[in-house]
N, C-alpha and C. Protein backbone atom coordinates (compact mmCIF):
# COMPACT_ATOMS: atom_id res chain seq x y z
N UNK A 1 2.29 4.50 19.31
CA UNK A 1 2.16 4.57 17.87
C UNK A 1 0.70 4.44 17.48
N UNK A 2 0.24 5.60 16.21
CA UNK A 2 -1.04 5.39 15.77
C UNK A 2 -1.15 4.45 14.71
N UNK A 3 -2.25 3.60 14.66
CA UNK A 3 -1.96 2.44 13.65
C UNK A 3 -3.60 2.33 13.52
N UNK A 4 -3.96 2.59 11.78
CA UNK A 4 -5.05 2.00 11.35
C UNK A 4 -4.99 1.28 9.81
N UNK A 5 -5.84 0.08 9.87
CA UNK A 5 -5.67 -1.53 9.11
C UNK A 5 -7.08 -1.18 8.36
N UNK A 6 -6.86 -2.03 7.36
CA UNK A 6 -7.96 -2.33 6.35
C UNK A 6 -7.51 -3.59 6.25
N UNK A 7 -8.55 -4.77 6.14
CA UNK A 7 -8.20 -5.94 5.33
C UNK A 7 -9.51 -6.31 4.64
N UNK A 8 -9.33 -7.10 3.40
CA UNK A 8 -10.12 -7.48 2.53
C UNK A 8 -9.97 -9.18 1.81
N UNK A 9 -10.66 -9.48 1.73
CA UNK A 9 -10.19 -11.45 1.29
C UNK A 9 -10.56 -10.83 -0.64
N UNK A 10 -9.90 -11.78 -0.77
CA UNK A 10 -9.25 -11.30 -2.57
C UNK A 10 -9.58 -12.72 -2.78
N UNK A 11 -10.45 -13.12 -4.06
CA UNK A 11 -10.40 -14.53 -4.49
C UNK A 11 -9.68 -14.29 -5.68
N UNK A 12 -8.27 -14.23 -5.66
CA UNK A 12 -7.58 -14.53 -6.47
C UNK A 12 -6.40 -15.16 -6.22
N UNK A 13 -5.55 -15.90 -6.92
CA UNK A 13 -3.81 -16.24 -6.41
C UNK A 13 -3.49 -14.98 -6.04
N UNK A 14 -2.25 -15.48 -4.81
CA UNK A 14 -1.56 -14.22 -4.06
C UNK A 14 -0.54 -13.99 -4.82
N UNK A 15 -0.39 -14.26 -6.30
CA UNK A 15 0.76 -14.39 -6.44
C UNK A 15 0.46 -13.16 -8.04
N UNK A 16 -0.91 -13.17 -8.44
CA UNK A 16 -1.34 -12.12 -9.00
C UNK A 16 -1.85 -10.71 -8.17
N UNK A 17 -2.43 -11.13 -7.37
CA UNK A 17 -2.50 -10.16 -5.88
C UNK A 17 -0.98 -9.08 -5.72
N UNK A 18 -0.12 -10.01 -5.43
CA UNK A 18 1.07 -9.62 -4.88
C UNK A 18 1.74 -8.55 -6.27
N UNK A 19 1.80 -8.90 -7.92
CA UNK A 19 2.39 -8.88 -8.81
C UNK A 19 1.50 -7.07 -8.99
N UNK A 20 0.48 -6.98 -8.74
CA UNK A 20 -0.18 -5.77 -8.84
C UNK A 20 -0.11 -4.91 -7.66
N UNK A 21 0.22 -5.45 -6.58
CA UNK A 21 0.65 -4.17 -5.52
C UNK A 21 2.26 -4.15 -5.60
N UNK A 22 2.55 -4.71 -6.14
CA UNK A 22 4.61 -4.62 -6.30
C UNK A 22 4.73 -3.87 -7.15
N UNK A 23 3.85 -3.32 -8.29
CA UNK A 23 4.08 -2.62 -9.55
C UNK A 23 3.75 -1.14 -9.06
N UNK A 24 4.24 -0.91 -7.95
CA UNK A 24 3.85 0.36 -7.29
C UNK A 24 3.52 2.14 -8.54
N UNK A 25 4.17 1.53 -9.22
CA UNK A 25 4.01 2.81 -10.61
C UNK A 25 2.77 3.02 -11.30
N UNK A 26 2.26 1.44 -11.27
CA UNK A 26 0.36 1.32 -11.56
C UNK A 26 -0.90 2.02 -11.08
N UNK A 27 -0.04 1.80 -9.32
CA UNK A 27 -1.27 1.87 -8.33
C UNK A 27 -2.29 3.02 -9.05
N UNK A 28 -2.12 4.47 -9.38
CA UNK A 28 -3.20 5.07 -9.74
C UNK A 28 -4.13 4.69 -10.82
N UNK A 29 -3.59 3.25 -11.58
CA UNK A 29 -4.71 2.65 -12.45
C UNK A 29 -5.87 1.69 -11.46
N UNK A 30 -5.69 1.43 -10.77
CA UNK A 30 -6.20 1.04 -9.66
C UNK A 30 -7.35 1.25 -8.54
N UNK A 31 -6.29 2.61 -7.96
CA UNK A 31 -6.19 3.31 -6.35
C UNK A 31 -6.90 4.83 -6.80
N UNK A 32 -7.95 5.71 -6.52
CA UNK A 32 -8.07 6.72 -6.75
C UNK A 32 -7.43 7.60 -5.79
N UNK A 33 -6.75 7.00 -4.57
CA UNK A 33 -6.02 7.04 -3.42
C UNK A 33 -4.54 7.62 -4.02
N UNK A 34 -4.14 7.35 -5.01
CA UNK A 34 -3.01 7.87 -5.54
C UNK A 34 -3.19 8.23 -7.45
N UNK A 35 -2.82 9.53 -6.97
CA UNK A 35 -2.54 10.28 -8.49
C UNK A 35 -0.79 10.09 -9.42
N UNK A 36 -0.23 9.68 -8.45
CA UNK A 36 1.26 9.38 -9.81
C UNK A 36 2.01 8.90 -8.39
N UNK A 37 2.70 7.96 -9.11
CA UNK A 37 4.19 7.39 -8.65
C UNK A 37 5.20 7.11 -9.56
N UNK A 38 6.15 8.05 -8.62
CA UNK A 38 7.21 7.83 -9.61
C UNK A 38 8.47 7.12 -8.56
N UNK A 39 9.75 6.26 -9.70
CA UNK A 39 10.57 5.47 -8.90
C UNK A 39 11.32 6.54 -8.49
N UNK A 40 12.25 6.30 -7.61
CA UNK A 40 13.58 6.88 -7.87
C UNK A 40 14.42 6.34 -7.81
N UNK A 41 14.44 5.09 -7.62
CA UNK A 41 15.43 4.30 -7.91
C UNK A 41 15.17 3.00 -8.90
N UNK A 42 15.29 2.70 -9.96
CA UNK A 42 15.25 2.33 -10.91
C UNK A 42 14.87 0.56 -10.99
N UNK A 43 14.54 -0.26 -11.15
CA UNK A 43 14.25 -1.63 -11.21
C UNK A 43 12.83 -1.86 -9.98
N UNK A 44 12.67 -3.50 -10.00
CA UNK A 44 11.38 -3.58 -8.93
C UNK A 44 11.41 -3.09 -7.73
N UNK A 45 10.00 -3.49 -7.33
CA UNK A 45 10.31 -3.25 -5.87
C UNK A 45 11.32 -3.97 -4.77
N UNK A 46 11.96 -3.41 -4.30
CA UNK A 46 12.89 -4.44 -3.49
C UNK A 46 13.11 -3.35 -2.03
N UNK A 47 14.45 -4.09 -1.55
CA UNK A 47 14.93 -3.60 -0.54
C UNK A 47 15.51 -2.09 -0.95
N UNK A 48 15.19 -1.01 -0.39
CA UNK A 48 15.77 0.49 -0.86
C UNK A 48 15.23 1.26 -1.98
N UNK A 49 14.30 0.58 -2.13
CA UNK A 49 13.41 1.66 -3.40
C UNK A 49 12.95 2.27 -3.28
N UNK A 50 13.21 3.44 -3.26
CA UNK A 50 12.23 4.47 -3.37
C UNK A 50 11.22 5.07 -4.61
N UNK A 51 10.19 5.68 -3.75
CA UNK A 51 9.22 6.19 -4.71
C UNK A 51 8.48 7.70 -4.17
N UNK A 52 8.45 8.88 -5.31
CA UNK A 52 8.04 9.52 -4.87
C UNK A 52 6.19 9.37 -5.31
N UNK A 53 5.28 10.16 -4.26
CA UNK A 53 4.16 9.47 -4.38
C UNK A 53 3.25 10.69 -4.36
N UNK A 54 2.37 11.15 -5.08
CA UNK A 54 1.23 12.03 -4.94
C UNK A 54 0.01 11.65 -4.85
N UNK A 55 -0.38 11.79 -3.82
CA UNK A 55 -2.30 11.57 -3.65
C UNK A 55 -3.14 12.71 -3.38
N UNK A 56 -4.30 12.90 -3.94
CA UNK A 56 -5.17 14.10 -3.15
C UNK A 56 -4.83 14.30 -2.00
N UNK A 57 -5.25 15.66 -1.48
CA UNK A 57 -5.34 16.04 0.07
C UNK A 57 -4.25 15.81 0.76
N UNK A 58 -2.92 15.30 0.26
CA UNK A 58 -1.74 14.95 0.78
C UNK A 58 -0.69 15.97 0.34
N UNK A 59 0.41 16.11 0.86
CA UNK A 59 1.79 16.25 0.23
C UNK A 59 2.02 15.33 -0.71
N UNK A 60 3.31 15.68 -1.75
CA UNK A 60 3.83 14.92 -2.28
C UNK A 60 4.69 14.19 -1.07
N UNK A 61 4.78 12.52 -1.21
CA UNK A 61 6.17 12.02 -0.49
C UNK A 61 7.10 11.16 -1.00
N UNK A 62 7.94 11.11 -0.21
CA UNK A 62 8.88 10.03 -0.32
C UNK A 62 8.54 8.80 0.10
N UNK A 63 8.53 7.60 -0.16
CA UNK A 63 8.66 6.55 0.31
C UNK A 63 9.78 5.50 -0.16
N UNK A 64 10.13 4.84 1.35
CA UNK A 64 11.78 4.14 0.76
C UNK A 64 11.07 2.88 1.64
N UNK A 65 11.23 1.78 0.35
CA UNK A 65 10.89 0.05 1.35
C UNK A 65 12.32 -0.35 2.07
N UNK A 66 11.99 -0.56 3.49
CA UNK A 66 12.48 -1.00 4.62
C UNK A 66 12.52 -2.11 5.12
N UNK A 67 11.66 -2.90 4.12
CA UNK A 67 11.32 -4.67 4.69
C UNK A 67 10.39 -5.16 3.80
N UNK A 68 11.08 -5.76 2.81
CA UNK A 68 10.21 -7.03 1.47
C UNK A 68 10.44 -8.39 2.15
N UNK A 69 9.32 -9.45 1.78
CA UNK A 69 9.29 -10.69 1.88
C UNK A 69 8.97 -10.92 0.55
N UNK A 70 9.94 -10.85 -0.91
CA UNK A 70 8.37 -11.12 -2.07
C UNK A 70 7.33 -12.15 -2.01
N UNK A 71 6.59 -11.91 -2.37
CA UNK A 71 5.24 -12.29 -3.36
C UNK A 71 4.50 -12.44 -1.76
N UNK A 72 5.23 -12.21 -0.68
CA UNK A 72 4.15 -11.96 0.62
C UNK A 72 3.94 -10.64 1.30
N UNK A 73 4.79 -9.18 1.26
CA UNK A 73 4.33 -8.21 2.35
C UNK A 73 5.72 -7.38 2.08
N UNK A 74 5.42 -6.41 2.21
CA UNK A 74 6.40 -5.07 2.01
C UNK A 74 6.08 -4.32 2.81
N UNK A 75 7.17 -3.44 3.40
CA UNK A 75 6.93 -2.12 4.29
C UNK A 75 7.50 -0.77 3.56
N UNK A 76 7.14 -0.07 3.56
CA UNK A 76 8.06 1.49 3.48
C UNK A 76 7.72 2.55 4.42
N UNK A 77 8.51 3.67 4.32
CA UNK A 77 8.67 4.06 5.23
C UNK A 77 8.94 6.17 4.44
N UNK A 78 7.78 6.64 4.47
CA UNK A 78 7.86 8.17 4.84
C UNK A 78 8.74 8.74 6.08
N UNK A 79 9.57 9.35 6.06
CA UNK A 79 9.88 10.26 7.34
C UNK A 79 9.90 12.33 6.97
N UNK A 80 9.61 12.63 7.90
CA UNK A 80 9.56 14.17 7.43
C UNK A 80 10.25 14.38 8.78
N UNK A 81 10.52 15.53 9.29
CA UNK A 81 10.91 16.15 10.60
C UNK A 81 9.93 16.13 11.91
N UNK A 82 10.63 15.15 12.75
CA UNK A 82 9.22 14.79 13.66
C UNK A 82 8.15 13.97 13.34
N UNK A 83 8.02 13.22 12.76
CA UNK A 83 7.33 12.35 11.93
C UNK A 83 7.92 11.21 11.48
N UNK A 84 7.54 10.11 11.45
CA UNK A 84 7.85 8.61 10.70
C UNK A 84 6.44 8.38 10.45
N UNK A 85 6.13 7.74 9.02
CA UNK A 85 5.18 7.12 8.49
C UNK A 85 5.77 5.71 7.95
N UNK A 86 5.04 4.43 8.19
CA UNK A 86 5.15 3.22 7.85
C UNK A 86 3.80 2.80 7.48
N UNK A 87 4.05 2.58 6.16
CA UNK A 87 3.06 1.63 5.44
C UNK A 87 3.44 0.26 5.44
N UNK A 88 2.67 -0.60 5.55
CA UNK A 88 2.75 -1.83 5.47
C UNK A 88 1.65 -2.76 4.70
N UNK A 89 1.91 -3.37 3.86
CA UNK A 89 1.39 -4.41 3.00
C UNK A 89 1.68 -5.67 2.88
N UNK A 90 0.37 -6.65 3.41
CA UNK A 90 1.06 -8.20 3.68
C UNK A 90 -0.04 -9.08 2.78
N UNK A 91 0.30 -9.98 2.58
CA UNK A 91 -1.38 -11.12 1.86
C UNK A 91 -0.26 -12.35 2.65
N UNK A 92 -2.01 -13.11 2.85
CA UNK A 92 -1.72 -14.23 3.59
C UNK A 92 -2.92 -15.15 2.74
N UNK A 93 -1.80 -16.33 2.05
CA UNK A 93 -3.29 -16.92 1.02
C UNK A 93 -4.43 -17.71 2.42
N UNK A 94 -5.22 -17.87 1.60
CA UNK A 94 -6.68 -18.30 2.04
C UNK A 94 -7.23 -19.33 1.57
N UNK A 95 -7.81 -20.55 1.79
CA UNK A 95 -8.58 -21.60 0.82
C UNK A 95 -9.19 -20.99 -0.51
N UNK A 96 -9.73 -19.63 -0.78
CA UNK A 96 -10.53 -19.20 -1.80
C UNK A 96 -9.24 -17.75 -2.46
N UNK A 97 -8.45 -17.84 -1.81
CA UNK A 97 -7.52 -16.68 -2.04
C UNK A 97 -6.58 -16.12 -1.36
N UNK A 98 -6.99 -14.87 -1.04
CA UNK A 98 -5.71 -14.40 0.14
C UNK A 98 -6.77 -13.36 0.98
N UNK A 99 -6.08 -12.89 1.86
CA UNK A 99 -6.64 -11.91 2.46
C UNK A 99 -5.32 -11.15 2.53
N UNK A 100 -5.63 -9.50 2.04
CA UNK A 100 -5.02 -8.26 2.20
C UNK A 100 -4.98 -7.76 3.10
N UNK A 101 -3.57 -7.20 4.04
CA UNK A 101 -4.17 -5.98 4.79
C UNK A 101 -2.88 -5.36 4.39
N UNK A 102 -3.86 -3.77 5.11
CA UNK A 102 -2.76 -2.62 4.55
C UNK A 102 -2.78 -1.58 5.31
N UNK A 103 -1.55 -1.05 5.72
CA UNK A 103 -2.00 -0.44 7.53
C UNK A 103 -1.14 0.26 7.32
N UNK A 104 -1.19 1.95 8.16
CA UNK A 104 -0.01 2.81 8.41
C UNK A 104 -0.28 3.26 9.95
N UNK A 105 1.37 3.35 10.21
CA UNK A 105 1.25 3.58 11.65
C UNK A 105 2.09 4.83 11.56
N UNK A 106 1.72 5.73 12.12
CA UNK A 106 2.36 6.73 12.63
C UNK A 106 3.64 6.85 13.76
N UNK A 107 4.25 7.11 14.00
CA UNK A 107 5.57 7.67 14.92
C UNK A 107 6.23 8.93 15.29
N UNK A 108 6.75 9.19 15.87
CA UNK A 108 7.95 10.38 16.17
C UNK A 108 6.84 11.43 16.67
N UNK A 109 7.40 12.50 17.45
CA UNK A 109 6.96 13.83 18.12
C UNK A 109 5.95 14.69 17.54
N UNK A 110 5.82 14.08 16.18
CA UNK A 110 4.16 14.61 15.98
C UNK A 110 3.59 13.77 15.43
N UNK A 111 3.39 12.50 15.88
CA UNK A 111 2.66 11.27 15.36
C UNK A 111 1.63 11.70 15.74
N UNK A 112 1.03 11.79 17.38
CA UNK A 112 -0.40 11.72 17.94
C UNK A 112 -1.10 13.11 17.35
N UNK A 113 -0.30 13.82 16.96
CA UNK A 113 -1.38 15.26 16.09
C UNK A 113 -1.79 14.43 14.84
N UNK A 114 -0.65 14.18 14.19
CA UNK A 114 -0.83 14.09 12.55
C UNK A 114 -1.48 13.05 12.55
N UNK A 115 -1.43 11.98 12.86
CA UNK A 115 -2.09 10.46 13.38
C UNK A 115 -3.81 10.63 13.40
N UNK A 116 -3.98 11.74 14.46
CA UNK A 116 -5.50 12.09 14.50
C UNK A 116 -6.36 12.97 13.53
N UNK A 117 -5.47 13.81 13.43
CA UNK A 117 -5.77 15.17 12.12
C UNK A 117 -6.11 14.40 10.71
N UNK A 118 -5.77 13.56 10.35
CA UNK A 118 -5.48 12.42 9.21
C UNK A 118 -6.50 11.00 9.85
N UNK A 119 -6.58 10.84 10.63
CA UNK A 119 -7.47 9.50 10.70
C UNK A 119 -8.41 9.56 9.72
N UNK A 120 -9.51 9.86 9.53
CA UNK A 120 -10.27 9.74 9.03
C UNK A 120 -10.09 9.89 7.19
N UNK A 121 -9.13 10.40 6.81
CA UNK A 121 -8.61 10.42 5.31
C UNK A 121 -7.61 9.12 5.14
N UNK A 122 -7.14 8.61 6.36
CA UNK A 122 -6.21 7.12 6.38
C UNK A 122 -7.06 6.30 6.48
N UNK A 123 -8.48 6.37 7.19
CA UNK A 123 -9.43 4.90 7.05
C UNK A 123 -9.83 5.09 5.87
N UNK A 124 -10.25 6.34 5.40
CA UNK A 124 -11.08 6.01 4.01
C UNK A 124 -9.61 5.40 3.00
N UNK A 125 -8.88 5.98 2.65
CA UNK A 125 -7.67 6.18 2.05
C UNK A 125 -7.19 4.36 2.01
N UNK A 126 -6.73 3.80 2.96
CA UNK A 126 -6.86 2.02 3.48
C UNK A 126 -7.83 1.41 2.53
N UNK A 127 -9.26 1.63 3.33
CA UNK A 127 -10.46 0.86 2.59
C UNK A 127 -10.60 1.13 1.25
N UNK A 128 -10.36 1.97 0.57
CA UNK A 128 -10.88 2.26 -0.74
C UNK A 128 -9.47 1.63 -1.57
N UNK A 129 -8.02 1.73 -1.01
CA UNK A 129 -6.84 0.90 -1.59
C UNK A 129 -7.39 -0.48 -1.55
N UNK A 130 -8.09 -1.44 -0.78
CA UNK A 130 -7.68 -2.35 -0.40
C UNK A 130 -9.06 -2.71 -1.59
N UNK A 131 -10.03 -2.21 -1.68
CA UNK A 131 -11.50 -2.21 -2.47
C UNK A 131 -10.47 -2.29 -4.01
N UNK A 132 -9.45 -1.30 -4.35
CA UNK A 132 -9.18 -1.51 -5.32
C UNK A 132 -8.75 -2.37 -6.18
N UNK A 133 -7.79 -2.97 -4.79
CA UNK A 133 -6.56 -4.21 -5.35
C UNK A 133 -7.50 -5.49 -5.92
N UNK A 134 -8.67 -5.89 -4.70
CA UNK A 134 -9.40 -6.48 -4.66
C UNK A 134 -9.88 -6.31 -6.13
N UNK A 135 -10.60 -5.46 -6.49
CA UNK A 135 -11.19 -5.46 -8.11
C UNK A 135 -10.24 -6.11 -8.93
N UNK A 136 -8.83 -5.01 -8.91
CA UNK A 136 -8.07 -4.98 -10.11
C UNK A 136 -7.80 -7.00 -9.98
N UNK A 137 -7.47 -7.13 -9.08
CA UNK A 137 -6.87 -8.64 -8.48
C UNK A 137 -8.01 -10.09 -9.31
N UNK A 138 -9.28 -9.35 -8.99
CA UNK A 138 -10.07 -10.56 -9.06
C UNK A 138 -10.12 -10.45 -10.55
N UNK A 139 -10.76 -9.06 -11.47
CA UNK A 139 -10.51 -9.18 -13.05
C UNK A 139 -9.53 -9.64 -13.19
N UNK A 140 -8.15 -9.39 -12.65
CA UNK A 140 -6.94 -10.40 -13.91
C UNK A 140 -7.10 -11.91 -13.46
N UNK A 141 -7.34 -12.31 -12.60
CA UNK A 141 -7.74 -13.55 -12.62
C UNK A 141 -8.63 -13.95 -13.31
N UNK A 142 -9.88 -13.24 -13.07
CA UNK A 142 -10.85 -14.04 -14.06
C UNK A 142 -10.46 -13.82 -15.89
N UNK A 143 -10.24 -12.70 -15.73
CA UNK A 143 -9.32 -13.00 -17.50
C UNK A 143 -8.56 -14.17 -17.27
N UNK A 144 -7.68 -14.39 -16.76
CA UNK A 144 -7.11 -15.63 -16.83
C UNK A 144 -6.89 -16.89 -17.27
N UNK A 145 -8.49 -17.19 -16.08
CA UNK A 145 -9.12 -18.01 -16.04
C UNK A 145 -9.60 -18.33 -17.59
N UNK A 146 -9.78 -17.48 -17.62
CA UNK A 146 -10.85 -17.90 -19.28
C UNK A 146 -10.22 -18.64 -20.34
């Protein structure tokens, strides 16, 4: 399996952290990494939700979550023909906050093409999500705060 990670330390509660990557319908206020999400299945994020998802340079996809812990780490899961995509999103708090990571691993009979063909749009794609949350994360805190 191909697997590349971004992580970032967030000085904010994980619990505002967490509340802005669960609102998966936001992310393009955020993420320049994604242009629209839409649900398809109706209420939060949970177990079986799907979302369809458009980003530059991508297909449109599907994604269906396969494994929530709330307010700590979610997985979902793309599949196409010959292909499995798993995203994964976890925060683990920190003395000053949390630290983010956010990783997709590739699978199935054309993982090691698509895996490599795509590396370099999945590291930038990672780092620049994880740059985002981080912003959006630390302003609502410091509004907060105030």
């Amino acid at each position: 399996m191909l697997e590349y990670t971004s992580s970032i330390d967030i000085q904010a509660p994980p619990k505002v952290v967490w509340n802005i990557m669960a609102d998966v319908e936001h992310w393009p206020n955020w993420t320049p990494t994604v242009t629209s999400v839409t649900k398809l299945v109706p209420g939060p994020l949970g177990l079986g939700m799907a979302a369809r998802i458009i980003q530059p340079k991508l297909p449109p996809a599907v994604w269906r979550v396969t494994e929530i812990h709330d307010g700590r780490d979610f997985t979902w899961v793309n599949r196409t023909p010959g292909l499995r995509v798993i995203g994964s999103h976890k925060i683990q708090p920190t003395p000053d906050g949390c630290r983010v990571m956010v990783s997709i691993r590739f699978a199935g009979l054309l993982a090691p093409i698509m895996g490599r063909l795509f590396r370099r749009l999945n590291e930038d794609y990672l780092a620049t999500e994880a740059r985002g949350l981080k912003a959006r994360s630390e302003s609502l805190a410091a509004a907060a705060a105030r």
